[in-house]
Protein backbone atom coordinates (compact mmCIF):
# COMPACT_ATOMS: atom_id res chain seq x y z
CA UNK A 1 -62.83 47.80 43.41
CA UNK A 2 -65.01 49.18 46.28
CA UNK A 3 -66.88 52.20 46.81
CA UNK A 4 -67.97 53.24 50.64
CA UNK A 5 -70.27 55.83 50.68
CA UNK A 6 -71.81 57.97 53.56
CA UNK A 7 -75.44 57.28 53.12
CA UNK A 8 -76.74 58.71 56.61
CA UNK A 9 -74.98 60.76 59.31
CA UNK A 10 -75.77 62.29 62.42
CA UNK A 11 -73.98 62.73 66.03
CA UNK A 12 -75.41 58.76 67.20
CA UNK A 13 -75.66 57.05 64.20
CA UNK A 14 -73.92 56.01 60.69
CA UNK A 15 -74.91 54.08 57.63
CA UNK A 16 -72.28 53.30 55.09
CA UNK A 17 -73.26 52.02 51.68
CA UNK A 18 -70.74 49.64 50.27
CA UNK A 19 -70.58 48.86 46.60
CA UNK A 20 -68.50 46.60 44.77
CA UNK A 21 -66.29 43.56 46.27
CA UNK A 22 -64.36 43.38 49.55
CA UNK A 23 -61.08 41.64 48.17
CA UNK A 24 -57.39 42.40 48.53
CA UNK A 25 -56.25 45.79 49.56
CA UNK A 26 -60.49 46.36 49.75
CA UNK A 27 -60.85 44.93 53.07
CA UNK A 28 -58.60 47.07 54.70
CA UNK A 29 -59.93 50.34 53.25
CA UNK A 30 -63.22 49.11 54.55
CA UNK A 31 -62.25 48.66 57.99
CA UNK A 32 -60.71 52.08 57.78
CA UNK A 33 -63.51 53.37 56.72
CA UNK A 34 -66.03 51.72 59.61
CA UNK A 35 -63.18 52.85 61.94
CA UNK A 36 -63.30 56.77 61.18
CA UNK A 37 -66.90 56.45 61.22
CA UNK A 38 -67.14 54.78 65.22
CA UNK A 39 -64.34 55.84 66.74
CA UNK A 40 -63.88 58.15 69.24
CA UNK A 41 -67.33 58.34 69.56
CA UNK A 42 -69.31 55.73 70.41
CA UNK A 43 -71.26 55.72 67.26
CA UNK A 44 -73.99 53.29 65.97
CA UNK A 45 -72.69 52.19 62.47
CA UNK A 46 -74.48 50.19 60.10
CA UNK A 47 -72.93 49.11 56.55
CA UNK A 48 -75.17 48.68 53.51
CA UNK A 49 -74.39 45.66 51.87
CA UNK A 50 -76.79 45.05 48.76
CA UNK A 51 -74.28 46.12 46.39
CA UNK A 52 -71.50 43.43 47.12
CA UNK A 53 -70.99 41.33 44.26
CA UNK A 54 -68.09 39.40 46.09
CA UNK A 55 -66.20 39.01 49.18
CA UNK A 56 -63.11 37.06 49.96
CA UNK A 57 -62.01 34.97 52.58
CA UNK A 58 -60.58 37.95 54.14
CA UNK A 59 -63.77 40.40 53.37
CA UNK A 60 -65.72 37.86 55.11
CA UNK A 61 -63.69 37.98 58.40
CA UNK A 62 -63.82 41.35 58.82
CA UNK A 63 -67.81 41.65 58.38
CA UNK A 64 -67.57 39.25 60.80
CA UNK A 65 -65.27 41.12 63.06
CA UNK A 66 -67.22 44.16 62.35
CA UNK A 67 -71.17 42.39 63.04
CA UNK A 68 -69.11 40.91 66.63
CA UNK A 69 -68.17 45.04 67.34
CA UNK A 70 -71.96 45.75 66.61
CA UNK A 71 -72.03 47.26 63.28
CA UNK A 72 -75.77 46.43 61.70
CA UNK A 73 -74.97 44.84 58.49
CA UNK A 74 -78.04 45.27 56.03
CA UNK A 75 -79.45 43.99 53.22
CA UNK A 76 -76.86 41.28 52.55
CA UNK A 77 -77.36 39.40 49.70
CA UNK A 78 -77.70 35.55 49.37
CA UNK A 79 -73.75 34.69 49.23
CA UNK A 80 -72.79 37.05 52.13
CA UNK A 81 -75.64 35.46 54.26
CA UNK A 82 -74.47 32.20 53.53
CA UNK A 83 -70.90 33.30 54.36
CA UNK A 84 -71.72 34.92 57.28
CA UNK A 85 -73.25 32.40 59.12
CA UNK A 86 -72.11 30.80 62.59
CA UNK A 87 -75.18 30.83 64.75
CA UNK A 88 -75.95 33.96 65.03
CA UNK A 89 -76.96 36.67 63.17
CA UNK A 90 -77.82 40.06 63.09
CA UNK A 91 -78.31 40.80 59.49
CA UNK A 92 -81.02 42.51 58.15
CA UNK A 93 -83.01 41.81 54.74
């Protein structure tokens, strides 16, 4: 199960809270989600991460997908940081 919640809103900028695990039918709900929130406005999104207990192979391409579209992905835990690596990185702890 995940939960997305609007934590901040405004006209420029969005923070999303995710809680849960970004599995299955999860990751595409999530990309919904960041997609509603950024387009057609050119929107600065940023996804709260703390709360993610797991992510599969799948969950972990798309925060991929979404950090390479420049959506701020904070306070990852340990496991997504791991995951998430490739060179770069613009997480936030």
């Amino acid at each position: 199960m995940l939960r997305i919640t609007v934590v901040e809103s405004s006209k420029i900028a969005v923070t999303l809270r995710a809680e849960g695990r970004i599995t299955g039918p999860w990751v595409e709900e999530l990309r919904t989600a960041c997609n509603v929130h950024t387009f057609p406005d050119e929107v600065q999104l940023s996804l709260e991460l703390a709360d993610i207990s797991f992510a599969d192979a799948a969950g972990i391409a798309l925060l991929k997908e979404l950090r390479n579209r420049g959506v701020g992905l904070i306070g990852a835990t340990p496991f997504l940081t791991e995951q998430l690596k490739d060179g770069t990185s613009s997480l936030q702890f």
